[in-house]
N, C-alpha and C. Protein backbone atom coordinates (compact mmCIF):
# COMPACT_ATOMS: atom_id res chain seq x y z
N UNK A 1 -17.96 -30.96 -7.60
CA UNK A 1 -16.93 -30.36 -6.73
C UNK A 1 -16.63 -28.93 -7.20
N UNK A 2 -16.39 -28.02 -6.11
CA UNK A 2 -16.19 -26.50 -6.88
C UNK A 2 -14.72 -26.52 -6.68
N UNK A 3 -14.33 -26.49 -7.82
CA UNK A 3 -12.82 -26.26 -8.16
C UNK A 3 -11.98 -25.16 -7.22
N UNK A 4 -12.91 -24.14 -7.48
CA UNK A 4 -12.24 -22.99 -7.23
C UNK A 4 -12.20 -22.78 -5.50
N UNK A 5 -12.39 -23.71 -4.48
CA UNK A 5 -12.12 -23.35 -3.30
C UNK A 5 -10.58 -23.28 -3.26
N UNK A 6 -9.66 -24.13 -4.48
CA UNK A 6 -8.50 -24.22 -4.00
C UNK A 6 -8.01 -22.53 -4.31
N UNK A 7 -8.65 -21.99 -5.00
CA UNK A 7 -8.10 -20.43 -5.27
C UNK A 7 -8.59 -19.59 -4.82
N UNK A 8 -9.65 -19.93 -4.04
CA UNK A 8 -10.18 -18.64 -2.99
C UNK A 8 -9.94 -17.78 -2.38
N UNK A 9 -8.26 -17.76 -2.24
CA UNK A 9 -7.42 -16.43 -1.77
C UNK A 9 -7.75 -15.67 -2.61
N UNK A 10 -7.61 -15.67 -4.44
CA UNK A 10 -7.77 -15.05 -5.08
C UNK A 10 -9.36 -14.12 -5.59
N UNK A 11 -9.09 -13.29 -5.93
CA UNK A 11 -10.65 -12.67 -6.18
C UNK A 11 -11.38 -12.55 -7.41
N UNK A 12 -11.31 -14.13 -7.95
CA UNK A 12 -11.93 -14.16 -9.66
C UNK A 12 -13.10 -13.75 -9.31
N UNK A 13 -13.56 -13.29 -10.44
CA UNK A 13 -14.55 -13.02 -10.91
C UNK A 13 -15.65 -13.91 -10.84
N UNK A 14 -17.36 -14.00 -10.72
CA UNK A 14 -17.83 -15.06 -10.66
C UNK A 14 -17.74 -15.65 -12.02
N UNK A 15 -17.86 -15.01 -13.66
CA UNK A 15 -17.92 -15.64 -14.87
C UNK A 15 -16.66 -16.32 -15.01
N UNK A 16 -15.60 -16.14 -14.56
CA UNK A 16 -14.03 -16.77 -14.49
C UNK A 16 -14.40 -18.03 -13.42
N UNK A 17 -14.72 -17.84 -12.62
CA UNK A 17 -15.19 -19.12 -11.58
C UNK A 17 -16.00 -20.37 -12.20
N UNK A 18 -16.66 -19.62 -13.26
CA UNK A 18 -17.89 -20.55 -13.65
C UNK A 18 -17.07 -20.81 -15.05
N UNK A 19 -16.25 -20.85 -15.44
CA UNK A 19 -15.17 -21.12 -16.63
C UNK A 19 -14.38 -22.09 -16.16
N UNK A 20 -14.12 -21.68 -15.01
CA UNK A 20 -12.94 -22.80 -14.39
C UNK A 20 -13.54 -23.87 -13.89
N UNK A 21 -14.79 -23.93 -13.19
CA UNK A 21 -15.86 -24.90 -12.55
C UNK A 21 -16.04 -26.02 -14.17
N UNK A 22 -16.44 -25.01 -15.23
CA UNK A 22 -17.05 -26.06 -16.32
C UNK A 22 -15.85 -26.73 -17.20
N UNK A 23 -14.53 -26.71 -16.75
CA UNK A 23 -13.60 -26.59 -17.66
C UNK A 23 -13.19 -28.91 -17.02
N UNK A 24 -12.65 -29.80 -18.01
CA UNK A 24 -12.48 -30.92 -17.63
C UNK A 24 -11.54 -31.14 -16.41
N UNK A 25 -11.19 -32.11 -15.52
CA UNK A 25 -10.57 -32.37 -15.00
C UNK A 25 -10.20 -33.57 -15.32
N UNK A 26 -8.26 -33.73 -15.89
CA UNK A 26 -7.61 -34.75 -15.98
C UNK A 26 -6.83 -35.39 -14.74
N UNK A 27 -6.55 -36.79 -15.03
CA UNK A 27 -6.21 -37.44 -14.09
C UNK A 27 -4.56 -37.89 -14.62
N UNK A 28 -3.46 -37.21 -14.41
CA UNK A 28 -2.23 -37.76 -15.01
C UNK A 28 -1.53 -38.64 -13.87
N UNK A 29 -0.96 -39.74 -14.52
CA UNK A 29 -0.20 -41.00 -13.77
C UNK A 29 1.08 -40.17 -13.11
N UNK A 30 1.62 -41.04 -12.27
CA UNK A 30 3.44 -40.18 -11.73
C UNK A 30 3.69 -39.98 -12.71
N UNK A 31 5.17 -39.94 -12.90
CA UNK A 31 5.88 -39.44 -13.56
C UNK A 31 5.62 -39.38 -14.98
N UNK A 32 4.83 -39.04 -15.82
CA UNK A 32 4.18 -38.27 -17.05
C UNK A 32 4.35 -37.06 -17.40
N UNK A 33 5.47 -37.25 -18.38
CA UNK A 33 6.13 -35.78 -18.67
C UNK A 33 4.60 -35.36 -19.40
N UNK A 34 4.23 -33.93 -18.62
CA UNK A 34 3.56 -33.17 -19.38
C UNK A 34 3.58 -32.49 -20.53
N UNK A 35 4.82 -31.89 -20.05
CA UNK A 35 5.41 -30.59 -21.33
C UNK A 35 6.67 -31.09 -21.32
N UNK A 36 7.04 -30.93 -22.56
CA UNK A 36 8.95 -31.29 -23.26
C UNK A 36 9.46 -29.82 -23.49
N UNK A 37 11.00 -29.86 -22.96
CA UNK A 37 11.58 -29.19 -23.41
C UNK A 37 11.20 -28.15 -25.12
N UNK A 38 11.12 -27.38 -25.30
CA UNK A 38 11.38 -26.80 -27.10
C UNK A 38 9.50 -27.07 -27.35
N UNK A 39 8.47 -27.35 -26.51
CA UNK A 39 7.03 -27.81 -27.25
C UNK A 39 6.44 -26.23 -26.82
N UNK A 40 5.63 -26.22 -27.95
CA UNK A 40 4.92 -25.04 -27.96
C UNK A 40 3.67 -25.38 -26.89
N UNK A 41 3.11 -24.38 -26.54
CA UNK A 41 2.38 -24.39 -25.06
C UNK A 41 1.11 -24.81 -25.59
N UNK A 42 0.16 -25.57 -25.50
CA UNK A 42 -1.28 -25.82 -25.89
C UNK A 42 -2.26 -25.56 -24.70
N UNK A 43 -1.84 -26.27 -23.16
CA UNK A 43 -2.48 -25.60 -22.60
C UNK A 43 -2.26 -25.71 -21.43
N UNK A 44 -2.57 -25.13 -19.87
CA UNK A 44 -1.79 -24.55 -19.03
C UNK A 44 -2.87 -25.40 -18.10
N UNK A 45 -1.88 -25.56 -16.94
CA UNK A 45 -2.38 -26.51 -16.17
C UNK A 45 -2.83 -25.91 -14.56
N UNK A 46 -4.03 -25.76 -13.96
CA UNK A 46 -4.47 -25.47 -12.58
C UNK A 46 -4.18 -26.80 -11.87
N UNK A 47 -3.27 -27.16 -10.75
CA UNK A 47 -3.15 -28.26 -10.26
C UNK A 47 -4.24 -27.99 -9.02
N UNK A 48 -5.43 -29.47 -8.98
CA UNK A 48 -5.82 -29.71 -7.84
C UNK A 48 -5.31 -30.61 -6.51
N UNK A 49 -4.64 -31.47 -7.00
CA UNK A 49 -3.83 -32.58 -6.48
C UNK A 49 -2.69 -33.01 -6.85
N UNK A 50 -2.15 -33.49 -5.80
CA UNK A 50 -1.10 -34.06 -6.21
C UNK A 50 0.34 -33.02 -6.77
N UNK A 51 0.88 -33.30 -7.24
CA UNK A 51 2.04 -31.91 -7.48
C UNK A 51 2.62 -32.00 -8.95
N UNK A 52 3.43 -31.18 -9.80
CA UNK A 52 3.94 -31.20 -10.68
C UNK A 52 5.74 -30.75 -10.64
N UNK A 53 6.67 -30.99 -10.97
CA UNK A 53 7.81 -30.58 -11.22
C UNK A 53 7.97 -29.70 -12.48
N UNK A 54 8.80 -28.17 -12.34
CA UNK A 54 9.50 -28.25 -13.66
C UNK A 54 11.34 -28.36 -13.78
N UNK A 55 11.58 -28.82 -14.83
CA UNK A 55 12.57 -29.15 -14.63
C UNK A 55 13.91 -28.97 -15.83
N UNK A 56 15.00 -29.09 -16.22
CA UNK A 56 15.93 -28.89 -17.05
C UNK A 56 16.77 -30.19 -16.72
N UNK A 57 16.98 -31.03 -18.02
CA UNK A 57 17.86 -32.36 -17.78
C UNK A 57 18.86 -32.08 -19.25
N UNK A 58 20.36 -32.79 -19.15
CA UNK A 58 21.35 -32.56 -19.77
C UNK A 58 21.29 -33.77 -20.65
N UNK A 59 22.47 -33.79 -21.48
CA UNK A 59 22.45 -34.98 -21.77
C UNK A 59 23.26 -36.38 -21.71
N UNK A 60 23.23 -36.20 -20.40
CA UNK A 60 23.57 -37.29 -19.11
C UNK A 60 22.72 -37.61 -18.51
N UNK A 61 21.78 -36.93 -18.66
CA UNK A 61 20.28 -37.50 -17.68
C UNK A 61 19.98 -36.36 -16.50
N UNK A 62 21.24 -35.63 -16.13
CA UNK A 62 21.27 -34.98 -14.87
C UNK A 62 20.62 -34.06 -15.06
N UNK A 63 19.41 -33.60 -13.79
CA UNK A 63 18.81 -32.67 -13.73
C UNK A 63 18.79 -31.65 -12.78
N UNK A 64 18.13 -30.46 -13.00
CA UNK A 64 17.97 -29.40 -12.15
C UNK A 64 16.53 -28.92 -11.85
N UNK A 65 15.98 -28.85 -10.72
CA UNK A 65 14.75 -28.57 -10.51
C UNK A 65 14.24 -26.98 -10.39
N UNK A 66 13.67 -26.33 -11.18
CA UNK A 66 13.20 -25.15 -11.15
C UNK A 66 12.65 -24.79 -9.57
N UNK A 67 11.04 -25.85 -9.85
CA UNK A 67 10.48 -25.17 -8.62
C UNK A 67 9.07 -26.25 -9.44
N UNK A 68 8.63 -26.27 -7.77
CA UNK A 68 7.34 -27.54 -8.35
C UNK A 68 5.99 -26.66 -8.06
N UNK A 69 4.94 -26.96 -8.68
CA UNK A 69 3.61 -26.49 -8.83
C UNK A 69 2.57 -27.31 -8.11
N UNK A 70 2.16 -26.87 -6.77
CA UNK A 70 1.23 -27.39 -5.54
C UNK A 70 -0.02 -27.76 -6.27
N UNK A 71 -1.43 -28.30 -5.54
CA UNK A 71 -2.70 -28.08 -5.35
C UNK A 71 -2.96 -26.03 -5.41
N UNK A 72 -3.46 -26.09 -5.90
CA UNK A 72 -3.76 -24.18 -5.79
C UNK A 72 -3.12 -23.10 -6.74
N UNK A 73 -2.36 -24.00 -7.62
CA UNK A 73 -1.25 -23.08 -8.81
C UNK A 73 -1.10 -23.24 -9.79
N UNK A 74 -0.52 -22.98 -10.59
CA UNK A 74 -0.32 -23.13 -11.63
C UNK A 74 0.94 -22.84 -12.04
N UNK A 75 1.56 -22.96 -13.72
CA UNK A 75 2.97 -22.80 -14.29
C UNK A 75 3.25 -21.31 -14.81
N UNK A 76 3.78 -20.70 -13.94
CA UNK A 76 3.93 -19.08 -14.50
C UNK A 76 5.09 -19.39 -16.20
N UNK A 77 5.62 -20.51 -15.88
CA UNK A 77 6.97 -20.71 -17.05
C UNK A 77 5.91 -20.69 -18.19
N UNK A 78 5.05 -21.44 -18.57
CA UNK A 78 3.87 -21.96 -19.34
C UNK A 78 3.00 -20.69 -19.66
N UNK A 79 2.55 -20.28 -18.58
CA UNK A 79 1.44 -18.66 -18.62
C UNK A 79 2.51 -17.73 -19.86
N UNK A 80 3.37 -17.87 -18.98
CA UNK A 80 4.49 -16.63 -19.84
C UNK A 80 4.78 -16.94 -21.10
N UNK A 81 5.31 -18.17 -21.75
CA UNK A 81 5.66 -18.89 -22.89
C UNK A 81 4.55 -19.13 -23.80
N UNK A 82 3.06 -18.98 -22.89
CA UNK A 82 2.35 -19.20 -23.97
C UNK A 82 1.77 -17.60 -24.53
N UNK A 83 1.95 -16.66 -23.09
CA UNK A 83 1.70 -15.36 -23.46
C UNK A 83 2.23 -14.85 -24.65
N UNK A 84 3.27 -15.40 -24.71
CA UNK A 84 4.78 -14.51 -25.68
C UNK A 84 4.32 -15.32 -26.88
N UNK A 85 4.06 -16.53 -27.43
CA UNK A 85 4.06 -17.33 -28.15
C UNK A 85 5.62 -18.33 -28.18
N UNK A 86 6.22 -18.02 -27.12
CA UNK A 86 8.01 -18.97 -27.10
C UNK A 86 8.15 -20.55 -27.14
N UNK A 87 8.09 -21.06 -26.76
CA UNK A 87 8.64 -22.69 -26.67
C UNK A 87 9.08 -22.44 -24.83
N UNK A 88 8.80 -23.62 -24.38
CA UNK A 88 8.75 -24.05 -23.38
C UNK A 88 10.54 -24.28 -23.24
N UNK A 89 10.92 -23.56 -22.25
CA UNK A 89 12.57 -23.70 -21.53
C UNK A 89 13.00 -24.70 -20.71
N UNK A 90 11.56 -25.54 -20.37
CA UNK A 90 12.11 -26.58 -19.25
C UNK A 90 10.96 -27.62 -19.24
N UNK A 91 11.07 -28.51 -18.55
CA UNK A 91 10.40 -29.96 -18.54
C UNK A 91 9.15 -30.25 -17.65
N UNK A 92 7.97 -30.42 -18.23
CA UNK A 92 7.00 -30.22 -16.63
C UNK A 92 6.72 -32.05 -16.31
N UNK A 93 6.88 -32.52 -15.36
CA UNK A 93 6.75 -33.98 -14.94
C UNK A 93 5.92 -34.12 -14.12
N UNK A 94 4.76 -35.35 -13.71
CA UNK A 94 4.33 -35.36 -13.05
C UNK A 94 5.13 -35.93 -11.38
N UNK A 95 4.71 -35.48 -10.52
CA UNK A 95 5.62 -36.15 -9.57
C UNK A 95 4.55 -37.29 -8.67
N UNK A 96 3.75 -36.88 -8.68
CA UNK A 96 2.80 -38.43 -8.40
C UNK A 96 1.16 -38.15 -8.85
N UNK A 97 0.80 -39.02 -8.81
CA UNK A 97 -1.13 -39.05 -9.50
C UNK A 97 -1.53 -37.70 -9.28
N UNK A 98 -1.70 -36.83 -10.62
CA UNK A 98 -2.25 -35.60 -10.00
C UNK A 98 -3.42 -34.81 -10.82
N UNK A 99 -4.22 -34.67 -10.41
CA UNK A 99 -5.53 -34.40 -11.14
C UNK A 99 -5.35 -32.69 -11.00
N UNK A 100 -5.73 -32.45 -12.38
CA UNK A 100 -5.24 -31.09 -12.91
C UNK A 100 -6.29 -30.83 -13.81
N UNK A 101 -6.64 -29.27 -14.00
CA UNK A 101 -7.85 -28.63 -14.77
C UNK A 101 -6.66 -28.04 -15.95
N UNK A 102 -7.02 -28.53 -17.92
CA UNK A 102 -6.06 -27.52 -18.35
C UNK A 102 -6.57 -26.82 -19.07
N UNK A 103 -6.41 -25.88 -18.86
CA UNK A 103 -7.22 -24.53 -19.52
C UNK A 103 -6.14 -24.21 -21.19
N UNK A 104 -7.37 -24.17 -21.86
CA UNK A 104 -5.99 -23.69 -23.08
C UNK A 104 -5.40 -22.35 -23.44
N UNK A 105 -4.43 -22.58 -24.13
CA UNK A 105 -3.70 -21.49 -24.29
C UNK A 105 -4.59 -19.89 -24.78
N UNK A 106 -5.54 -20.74 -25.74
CA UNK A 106 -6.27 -19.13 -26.04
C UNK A 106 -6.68 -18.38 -25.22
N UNK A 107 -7.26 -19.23 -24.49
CA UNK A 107 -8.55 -18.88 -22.92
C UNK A 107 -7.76 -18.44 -22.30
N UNK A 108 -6.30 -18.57 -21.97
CA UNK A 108 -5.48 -17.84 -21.37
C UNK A 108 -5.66 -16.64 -21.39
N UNK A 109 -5.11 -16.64 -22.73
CA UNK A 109 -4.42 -15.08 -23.54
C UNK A 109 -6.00 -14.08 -23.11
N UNK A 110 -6.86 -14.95 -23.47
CA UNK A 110 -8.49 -13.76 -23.31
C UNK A 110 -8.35 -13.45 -22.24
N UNK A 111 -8.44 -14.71 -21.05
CA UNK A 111 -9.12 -14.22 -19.31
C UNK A 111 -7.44 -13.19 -18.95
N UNK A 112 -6.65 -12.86 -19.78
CA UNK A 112 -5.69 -11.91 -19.39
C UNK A 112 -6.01 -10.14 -19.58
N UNK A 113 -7.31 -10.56 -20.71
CA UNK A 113 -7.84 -9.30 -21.19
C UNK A 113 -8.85 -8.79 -20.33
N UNK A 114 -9.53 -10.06 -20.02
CA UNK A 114 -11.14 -9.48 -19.46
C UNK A 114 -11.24 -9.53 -17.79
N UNK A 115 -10.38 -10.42 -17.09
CA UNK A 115 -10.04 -10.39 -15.84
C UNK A 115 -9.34 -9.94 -15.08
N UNK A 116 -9.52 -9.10 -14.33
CA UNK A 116 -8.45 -8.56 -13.55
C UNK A 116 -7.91 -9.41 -12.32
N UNK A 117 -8.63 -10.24 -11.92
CA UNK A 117 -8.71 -11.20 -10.83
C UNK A 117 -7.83 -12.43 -11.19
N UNK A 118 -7.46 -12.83 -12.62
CA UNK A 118 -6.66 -13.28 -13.55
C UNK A 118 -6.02 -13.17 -13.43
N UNK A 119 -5.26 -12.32 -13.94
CA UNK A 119 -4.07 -11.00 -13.95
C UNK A 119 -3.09 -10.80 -12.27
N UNK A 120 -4.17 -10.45 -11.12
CA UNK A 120 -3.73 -11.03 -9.91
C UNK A 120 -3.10 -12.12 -9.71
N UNK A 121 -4.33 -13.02 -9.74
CA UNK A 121 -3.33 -14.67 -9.98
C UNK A 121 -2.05 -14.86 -10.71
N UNK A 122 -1.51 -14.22 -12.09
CA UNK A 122 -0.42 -14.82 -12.51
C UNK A 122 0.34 -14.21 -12.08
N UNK A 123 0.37 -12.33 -11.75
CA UNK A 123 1.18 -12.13 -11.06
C UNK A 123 1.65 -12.22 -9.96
N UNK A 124 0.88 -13.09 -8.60
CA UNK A 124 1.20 -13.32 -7.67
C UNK A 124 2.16 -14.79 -7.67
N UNK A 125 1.48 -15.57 -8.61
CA UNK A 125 2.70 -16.91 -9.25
C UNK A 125 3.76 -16.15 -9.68
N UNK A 126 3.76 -15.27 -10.40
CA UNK A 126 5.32 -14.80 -10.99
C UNK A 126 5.83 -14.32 -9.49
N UNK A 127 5.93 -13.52 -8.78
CA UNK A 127 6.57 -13.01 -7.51
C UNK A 127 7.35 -14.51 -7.17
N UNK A 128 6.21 -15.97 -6.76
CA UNK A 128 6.60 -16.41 -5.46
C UNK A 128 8.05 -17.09 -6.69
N UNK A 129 7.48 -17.87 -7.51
CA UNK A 129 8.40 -18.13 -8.74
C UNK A 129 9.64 -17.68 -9.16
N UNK A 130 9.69 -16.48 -8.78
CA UNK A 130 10.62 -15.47 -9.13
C UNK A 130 12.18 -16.14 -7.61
N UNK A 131 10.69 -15.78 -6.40
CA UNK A 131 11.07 -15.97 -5.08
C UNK A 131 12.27 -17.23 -5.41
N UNK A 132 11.79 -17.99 -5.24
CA UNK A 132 11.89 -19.33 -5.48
C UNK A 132 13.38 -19.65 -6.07
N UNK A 133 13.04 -19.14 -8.01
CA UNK A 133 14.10 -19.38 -8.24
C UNK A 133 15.56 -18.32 -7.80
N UNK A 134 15.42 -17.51 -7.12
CA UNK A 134 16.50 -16.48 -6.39
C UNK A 134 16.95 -17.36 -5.47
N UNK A 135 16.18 -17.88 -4.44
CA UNK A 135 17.04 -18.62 -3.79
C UNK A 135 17.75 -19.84 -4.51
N UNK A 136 17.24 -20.09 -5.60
CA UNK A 136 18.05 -21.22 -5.90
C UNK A 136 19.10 -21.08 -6.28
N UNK A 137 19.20 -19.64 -7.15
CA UNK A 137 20.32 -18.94 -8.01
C UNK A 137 21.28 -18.92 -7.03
N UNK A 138 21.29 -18.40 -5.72
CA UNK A 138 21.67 -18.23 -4.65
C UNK A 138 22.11 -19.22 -3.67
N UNK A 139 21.44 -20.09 -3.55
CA UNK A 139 22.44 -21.48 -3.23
C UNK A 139 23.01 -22.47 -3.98
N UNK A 140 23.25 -22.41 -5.50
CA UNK A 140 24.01 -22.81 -6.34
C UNK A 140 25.51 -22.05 -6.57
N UNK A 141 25.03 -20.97 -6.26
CA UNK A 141 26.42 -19.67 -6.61
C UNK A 141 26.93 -19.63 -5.40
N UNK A 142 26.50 -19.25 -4.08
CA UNK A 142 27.16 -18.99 -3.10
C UNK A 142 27.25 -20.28 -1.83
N UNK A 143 26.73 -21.04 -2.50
CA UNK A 143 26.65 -22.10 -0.83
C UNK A 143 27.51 -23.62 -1.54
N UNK A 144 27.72 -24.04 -0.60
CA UNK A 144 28.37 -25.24 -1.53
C UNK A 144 27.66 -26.52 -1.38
N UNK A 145 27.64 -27.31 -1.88
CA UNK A 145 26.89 -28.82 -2.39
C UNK A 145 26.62 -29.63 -0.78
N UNK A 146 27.19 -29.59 0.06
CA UNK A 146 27.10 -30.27 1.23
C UNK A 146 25.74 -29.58 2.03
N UNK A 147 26.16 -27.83 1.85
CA UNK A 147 25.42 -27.43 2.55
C UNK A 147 23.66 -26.81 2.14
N UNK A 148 23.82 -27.08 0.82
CA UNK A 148 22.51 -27.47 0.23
C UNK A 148 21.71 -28.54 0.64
N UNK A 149 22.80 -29.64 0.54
CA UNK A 149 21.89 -31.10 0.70
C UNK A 149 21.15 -31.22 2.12
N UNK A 150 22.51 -30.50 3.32
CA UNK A 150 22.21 -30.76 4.67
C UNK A 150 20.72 -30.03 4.64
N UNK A 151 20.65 -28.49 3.78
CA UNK A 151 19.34 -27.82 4.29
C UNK A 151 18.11 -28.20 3.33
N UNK A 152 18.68 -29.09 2.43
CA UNK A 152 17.40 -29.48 1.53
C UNK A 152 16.72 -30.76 2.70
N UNK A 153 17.41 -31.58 3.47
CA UNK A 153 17.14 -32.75 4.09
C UNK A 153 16.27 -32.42 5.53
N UNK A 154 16.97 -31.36 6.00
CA UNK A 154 16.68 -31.01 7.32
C UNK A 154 14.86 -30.21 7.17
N UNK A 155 15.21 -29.34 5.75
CA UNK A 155 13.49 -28.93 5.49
C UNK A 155 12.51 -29.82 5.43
N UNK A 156 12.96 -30.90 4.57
CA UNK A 156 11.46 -31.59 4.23
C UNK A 156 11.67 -32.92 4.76
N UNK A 157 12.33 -33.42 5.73
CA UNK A 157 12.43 -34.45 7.03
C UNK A 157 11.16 -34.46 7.77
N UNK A 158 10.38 -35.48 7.55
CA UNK A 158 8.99 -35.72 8.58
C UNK A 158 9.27 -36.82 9.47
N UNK A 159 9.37 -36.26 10.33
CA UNK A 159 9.74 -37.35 11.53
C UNK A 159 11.07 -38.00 11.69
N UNK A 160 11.84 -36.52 11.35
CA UNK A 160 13.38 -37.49 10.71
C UNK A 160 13.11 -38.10 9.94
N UNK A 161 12.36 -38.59 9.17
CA UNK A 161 12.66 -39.24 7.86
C UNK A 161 12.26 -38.20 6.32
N UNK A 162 13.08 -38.67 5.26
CA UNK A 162 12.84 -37.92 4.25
C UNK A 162 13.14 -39.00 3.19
N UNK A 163 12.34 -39.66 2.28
CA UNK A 163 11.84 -40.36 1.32
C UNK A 163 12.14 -39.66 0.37
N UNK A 164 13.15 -40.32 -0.44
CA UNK A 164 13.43 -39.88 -1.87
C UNK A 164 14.99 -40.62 -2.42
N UNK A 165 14.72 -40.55 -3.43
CA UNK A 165 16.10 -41.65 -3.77
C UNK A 165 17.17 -40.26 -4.15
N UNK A 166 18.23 -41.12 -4.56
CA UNK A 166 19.59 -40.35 -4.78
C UNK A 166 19.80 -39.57 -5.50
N UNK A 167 18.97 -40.23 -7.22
CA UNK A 167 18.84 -39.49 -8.23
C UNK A 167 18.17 -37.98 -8.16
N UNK A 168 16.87 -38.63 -7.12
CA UNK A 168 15.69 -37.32 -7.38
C UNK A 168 16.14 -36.01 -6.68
N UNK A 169 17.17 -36.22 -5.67
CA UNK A 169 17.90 -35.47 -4.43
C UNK A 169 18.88 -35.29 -5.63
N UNK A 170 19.52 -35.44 -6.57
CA UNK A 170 20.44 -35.12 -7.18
C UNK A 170 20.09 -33.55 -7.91
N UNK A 171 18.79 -34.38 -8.49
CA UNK A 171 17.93 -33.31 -8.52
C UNK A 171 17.46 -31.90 -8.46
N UNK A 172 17.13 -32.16 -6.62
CA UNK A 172 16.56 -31.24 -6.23
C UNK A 172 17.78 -30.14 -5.86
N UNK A 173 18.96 -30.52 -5.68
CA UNK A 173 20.26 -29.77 -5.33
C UNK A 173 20.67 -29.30 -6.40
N UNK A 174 20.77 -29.77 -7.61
CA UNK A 174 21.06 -29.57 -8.88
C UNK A 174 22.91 -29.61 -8.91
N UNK A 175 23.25 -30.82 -8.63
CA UNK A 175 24.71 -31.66 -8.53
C UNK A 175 24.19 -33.28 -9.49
N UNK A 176 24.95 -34.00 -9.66
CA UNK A 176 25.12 -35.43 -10.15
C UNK A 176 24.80 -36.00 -8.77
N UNK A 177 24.13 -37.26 -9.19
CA UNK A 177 23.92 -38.11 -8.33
C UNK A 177 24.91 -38.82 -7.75
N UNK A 178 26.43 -38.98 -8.02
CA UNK A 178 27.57 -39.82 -7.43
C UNK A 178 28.38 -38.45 -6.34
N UNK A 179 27.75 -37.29 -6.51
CA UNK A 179 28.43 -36.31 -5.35
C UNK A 179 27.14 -36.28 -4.67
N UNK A 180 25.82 -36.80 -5.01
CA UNK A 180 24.90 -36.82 -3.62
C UNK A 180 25.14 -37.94 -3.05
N UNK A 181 25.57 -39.32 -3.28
CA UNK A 181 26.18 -40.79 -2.78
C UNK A 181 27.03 -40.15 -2.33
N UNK A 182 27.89 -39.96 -2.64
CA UNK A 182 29.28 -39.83 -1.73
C UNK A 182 29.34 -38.99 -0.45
N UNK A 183 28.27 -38.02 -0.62
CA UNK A 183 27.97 -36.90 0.24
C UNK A 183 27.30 -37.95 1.75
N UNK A 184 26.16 -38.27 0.84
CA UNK A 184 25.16 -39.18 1.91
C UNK A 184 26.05 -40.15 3.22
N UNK A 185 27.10 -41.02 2.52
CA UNK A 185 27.32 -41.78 2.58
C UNK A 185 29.01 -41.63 3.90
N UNK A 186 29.12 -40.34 3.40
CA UNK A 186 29.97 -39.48 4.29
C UNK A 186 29.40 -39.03 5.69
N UNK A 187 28.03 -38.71 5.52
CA UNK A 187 27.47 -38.50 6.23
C UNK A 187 26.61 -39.48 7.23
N UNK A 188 26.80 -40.74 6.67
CA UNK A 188 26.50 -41.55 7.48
C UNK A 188 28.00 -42.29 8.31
N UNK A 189 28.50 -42.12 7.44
CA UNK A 189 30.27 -42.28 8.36
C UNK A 189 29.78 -42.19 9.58
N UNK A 190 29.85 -40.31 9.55
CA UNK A 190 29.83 -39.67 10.86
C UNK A 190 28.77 -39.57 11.89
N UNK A 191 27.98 -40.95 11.69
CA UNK A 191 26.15 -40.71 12.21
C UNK A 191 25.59 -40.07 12.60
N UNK A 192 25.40 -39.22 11.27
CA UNK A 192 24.61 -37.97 10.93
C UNK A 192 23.15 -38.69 10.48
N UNK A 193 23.39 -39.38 9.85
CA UNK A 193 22.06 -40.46 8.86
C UNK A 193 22.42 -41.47 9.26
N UNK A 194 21.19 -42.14 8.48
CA UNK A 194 21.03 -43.49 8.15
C UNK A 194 20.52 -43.93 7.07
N UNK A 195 21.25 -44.31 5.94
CA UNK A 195 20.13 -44.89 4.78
C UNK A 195 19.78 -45.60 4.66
N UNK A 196 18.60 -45.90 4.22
CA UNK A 196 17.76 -46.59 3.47
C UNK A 196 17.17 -47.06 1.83
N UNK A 197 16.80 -48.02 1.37
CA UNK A 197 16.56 -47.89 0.05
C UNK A 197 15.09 -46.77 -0.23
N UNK A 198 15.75 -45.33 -0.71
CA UNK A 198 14.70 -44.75 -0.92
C UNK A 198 14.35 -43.58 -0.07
N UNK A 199 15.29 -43.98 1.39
CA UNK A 199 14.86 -43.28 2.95
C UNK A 199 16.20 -42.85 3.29
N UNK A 200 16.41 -41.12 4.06
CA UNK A 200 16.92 -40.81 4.93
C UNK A 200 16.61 -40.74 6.05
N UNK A 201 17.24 -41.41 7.21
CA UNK A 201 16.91 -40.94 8.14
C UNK A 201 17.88 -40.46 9.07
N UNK A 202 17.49 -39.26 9.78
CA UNK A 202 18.46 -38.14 10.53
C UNK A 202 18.40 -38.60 11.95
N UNK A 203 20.23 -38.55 12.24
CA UNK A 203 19.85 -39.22 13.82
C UNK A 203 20.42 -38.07 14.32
């Protein structure tokens, strides 16, 4: 399989192509924390499938979701942390079966020297990343908890329905899970929803 169709926007190089082509492909289970909080970076992950989370959890359990890593990307948090030599700021999880190429940290640091097509790639991850977390900064500071949830639900609703439990939506809003219940549950008062174990559905 040629790896690299998933990055074909990008304009590697053919010897970078043929690095990434010969490089292993792992197969990680769901939820398999990749990277821990405070771990030094060993090696950086090209997702082909399936998706990755990164994430920040307290010690209550409650978490906050950075921003998740598709088929076609990779971890600019990781690129950067391993660039610098820092420790990792946040949590990478798997979010379901996802087969991933990981390139190590050295091979990094080199194809940063010798590729320019490289170099493209991470800086176009840093922009959307950047993107990403602004809006989040931005609907944590200025929008309030209801109206997060309503536009987190209404985005990723397929067919009116949106699959995900309370916790993981606690999550993705970055609130406790007993103000996303109470929220939900308000909202089904007013039959707005309907829940399900696991399922929203929008009427």
């Amino acid at each position: 399989m040629d790896t690299m169709v998933l990055f074909s926007k990008f304009p590697f190089e053919q010897e970078l192509r043929d690095e990434i082509n010969q490089a292993e492909i792992l197969e990680i289970k769901s939820g398999t924390v990749i990277l821990r909080e405070h771990q030094y970076i060993q090696n950086i992950p090209l997702v082909m499938e399936g998706s990755i989370k990164l994430r920040k959890t307290d010690e209550n359990g409650r978490e906050i979701v950075f921003y998740h890593i598709a088929p076609g990307e990779s971890c600019i948090l990781s690129i950067t942390s391993c660039l610098n030599g820092k420790e990792s700021q946040a949590e990478a999880v798997a979010e379901n079966t996802t087969r991933l190429i990981g390139i190590d940290a050295a091979k990094v640091r080199d194809w940063m020297d010798r590729f320019p097509g490289w170099r493209k790639f991470v800086i176009s991850l840093y922009y959307d990343r950047m993107t990403e977390l602004m809006t989040l900064v931005d609907l944590i500071t200025f929008k309030s908890v209801d109206q997060r949830l309503f536009k987190y639900i209404s985005d990723r609703a397929v067919n009116n329905v949106v699959e995900i439990t309370h916790q993981k939506l606690a999550g993705e809003i970055g609130t406790a899970r007993e103000v996303i219940s109470r929220l939900l549950k308000q909202m089904e008062k007013n039959n707005l929803i309907a829940l399900e174990r696991g399922r929203i559905i929008i009427l």
